[in-house]
Protein backbone atom coordinates (compact mmCIF):
# COMPACT_ATOMS: atom_id res chain seq x y z
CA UNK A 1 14.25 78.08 -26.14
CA UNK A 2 16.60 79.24 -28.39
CA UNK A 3 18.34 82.87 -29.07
CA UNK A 4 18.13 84.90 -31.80
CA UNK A 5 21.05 85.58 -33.73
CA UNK A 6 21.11 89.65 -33.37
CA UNK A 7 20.60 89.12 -29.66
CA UNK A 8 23.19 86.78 -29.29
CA UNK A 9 25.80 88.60 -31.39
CA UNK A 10 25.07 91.35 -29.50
CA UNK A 11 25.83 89.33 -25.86
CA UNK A 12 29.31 87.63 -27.39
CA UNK A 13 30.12 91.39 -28.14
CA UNK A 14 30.00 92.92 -25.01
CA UNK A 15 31.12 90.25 -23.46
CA UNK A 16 34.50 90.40 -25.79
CA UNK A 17 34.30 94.07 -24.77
CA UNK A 18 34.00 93.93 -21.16
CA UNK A 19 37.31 91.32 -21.16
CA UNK A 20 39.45 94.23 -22.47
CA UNK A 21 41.59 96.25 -20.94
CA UNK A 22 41.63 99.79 -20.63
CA UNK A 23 44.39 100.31 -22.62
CA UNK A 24 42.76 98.22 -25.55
CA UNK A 25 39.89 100.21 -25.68
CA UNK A 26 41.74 103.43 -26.41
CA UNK A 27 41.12 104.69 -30.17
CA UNK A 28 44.67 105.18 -30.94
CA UNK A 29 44.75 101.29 -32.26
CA UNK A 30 44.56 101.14 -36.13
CA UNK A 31 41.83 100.67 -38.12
CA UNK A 32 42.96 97.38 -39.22
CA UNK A 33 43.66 95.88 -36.25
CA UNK A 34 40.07 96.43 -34.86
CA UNK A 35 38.35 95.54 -37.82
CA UNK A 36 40.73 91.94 -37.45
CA UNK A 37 39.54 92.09 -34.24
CA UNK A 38 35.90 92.37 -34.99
CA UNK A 39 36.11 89.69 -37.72
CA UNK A 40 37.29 87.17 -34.81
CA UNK A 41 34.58 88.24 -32.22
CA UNK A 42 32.16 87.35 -35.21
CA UNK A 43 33.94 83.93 -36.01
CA UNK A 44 33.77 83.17 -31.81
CA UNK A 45 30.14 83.99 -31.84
CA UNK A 46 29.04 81.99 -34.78
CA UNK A 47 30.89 78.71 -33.61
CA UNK A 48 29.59 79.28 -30.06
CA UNK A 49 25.87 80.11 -31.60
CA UNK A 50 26.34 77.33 -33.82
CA UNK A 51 27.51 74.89 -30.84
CA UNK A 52 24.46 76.28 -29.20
CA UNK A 53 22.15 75.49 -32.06
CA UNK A 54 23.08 71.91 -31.84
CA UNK A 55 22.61 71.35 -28.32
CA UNK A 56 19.44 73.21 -28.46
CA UNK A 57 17.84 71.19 -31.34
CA UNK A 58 19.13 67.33 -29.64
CA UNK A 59 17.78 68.95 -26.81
CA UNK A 60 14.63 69.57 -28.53
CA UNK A 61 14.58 66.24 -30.41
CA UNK A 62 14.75 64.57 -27.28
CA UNK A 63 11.61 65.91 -25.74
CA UNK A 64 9.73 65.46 -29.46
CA UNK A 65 11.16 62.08 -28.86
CA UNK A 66 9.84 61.56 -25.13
CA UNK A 67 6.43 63.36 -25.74
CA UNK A 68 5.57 61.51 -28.74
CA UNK A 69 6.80 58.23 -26.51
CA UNK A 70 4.42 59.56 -24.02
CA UNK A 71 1.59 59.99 -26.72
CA UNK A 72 2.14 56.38 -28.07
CA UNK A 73 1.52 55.34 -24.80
CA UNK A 74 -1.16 57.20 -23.74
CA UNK A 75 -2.81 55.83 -27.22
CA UNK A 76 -2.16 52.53 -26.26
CA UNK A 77 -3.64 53.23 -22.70
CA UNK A 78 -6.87 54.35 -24.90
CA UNK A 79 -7.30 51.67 -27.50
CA UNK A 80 -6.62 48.80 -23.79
CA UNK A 81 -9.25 51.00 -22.06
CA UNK A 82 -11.67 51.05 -24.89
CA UNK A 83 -10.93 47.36 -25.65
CA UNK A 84 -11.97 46.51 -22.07
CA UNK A 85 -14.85 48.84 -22.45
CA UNK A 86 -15.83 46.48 -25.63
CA UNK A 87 -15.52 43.50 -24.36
CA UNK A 88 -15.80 43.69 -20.86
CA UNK A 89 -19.62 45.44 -21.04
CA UNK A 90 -22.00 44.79 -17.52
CA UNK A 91 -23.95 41.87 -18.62
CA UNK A 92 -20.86 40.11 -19.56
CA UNK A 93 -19.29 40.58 -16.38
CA UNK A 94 -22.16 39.13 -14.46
CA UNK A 95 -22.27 36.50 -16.38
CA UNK A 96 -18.59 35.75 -15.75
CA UNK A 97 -19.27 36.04 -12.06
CA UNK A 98 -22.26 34.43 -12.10
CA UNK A 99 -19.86 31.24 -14.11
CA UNK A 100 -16.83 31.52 -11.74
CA UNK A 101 -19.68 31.37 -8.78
CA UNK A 102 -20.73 28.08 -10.56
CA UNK A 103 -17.69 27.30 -10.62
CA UNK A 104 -16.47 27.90 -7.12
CA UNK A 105 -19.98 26.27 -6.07
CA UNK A 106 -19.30 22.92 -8.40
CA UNK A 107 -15.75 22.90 -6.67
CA UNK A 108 -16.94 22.69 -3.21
CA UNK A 109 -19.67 20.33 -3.96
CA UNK A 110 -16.94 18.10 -5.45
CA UNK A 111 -14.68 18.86 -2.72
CA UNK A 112 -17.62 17.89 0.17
CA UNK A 113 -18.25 14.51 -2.50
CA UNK A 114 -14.52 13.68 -2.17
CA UNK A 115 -14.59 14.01 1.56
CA UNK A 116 -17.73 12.28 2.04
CA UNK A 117 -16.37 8.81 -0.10
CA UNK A 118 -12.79 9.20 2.04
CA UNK A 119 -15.09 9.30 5.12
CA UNK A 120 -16.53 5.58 3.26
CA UNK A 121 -13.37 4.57 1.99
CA UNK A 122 -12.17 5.16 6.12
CA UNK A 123 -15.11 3.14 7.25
CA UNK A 124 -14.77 0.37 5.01
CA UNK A 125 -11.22 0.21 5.71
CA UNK A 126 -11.95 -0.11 9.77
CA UNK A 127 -15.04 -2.44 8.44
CA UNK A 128 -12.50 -4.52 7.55
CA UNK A 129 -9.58 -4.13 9.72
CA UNK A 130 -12.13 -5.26 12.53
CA UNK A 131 -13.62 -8.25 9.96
CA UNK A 132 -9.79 -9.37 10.08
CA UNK A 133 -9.72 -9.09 13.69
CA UNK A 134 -12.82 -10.87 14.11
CA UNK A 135 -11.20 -13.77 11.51
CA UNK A 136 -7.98 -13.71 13.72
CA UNK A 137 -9.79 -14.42 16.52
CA UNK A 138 -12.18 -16.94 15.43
CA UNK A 139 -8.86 -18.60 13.81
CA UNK A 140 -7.18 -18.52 17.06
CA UNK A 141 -10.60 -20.21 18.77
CA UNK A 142 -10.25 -22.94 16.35
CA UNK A 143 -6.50 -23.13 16.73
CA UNK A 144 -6.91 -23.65 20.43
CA UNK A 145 -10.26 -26.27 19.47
CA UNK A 146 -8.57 -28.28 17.21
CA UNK A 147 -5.48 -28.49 19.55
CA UNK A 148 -7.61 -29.29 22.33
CA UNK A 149 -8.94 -32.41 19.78
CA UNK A 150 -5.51 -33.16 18.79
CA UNK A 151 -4.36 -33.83 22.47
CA UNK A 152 -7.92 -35.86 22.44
CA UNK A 153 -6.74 -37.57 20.19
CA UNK A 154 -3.30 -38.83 20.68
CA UNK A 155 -4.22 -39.36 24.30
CA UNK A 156 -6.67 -41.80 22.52
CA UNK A 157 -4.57 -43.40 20.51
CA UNK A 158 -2.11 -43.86 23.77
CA UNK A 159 -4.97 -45.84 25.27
CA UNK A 160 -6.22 -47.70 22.25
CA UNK A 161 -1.98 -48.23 21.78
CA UNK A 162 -2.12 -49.30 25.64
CA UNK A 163 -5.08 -52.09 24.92
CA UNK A 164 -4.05 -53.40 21.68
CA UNK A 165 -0.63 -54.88 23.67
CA UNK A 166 -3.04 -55.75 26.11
CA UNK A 167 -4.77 -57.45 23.77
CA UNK A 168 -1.89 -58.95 22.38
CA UNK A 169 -0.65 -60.45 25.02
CA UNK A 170 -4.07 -62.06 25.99
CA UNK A 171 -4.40 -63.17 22.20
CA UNK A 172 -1.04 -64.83 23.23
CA UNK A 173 -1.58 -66.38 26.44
CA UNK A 174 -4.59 -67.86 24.75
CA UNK A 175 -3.12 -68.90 21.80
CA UNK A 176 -1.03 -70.60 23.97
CA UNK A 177 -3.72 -71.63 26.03
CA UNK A 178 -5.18 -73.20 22.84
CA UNK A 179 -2.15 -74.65 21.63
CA UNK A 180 -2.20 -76.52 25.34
CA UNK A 181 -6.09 -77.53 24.80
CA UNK A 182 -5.22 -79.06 21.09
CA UNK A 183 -2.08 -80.56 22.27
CA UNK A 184 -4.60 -82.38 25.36
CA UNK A 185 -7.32 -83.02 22.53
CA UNK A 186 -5.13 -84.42 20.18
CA UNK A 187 -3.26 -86.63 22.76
CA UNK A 188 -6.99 -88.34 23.88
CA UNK A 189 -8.07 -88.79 20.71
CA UNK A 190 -4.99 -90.45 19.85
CA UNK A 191 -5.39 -92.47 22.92
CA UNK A 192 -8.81 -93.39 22.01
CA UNK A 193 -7.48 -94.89 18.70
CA UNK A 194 -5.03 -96.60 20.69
CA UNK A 195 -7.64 -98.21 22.56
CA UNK A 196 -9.81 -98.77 19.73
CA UNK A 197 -6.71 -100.08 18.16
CA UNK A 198 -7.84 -98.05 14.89
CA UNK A 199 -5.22 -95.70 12.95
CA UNK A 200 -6.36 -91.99 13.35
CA UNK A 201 -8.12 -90.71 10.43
CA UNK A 202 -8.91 -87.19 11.63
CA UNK A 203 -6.12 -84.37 10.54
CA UNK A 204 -4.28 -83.19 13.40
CA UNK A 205 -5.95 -79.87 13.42
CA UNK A 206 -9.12 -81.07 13.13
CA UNK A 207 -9.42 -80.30 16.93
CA UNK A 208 -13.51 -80.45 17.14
CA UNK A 209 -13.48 -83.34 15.43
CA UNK A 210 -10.93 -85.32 17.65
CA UNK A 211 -12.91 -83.81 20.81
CA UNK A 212 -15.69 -85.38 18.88
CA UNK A 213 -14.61 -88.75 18.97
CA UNK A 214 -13.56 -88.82 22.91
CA UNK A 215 -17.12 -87.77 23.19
CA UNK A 216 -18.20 -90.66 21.81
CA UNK A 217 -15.48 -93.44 23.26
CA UNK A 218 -16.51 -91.76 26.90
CA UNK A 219 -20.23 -92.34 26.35
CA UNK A 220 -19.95 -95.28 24.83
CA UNK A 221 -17.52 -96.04 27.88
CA UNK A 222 -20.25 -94.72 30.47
CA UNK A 223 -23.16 -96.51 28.54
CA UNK A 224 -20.76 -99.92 29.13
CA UNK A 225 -20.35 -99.49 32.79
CA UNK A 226 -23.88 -98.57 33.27
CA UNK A 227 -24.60 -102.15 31.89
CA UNK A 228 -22.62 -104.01 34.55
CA UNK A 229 -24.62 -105.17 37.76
CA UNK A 230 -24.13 -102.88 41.04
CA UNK A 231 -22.86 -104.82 44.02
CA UNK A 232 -25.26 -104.46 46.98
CA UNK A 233 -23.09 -102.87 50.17
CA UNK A 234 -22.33 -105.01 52.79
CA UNK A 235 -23.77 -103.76 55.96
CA UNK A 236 -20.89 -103.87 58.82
CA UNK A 237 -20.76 -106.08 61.56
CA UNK A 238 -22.53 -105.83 65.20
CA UNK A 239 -20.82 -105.84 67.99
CA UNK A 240 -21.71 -107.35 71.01
């Protein structure tokens, strides 16, 4: 609060007064000189009341300042509060937790969907991890089948390898065997010409042919000797 003027030139006065010493306050100084004296006190105590002034009204200006910061807040506290009172009435409010309990419900119905087709997507995957096992395993049975038939099969072809030489080498013994009858046939029939005394006509491969003709010259032969009379045996002679 401030100071009145009268008061406070009265309290700068006696407090000039009361620093003065005994001897100044003896009336034998001049009228001058006190009057001087006076004139300063009053010069003191207007500086120092107007010093005081100042302070006092920044001090003062400050609070206006911080109350009326105060009240501008508090008004803004009121027009939030009354805004929320607006627009945040009862039925509005349910409804909003009536939506975010839709909300919350539609996101744990999606949640137990999600879970519910990884729980599938886990089953098909193990669906078909044990389909590929199965497929590995039938592929291994038919690996070890169709090696078995392989080992079949070139023991097989060993054996048919092992008869075809055999049969080779009959096919050659009786090729030569045959070579040997054709020679034989081919040697009588020229024989029979011989005897005939007729050139051969017959191609020298013509082996059933020259066979043929011996046929012939050896029944004919046969049918000759059959013609010619036995001779009766002669019975041996007794002894006596």
């Amino acid at each position: 609060m401030s100071v009145p003027w009268e008061e406070y030139f009265r309290q700068a006065l006696q407090e000039k007064l009361s620093l003065k010493t005994p001897e100044q306050n003896r009336d034998h100084f001049p009228p001058v000189l006190r009057l001087l004296e006076k004139k300063e006190e009053l010069v003191d105590a207007d500086r120092d009341l107007r010093a005081q002034k100042a302070t006092t009204m920044a001090a003062l200006k400050q609070r206006r300042e911080r109350q009326q910061q105060k009240e501008q807040e508090l008004k803004g506290s009121l027009v939030r509060f009354d805004k929320f009172l607006q627009f945040q009435e009862v039925p509005e409010l349910v409804a909003r937790f009536d939506s975010l309990a839709d909300t919350q419900a539609a996101l744990r119905l999606t949640e137990r969907e999600l879970l519910a087709e990884l729980e599938a997507a886990r089953a098909r995957l193990q669906r078909l991890r044990d389909a590929e096992q199965d497929e590995l395993l039938r592929q291994g049975q038919r690996r070890a089948q169709l090696q078995e038939r392989l080992e079949a099969a070139r023991e097989r072809t060993l054996q048919w390898e092992s008869k075809w030489i055999q049969i080779q080498n009959t096919a050659a013994e009786k090729t030569l065997l045959l070579g040997r009858a054709r020679m034989s046939a081919l040697n009588l029939f020229q024989a029979v010409c011989q005897h005939r005394k007729q050139t051969p006509a017959l191609d020298v491969e013509d082996t059933e042919g020259q066979l043929e003709q011996v046929k012939l010259f050896i029944l004919d032969l046969a049918a000759m000797l059959s013609s010619f009379p036995q001779a009766e045996p002669t019975a041996p002679a007794s002894q006596l």
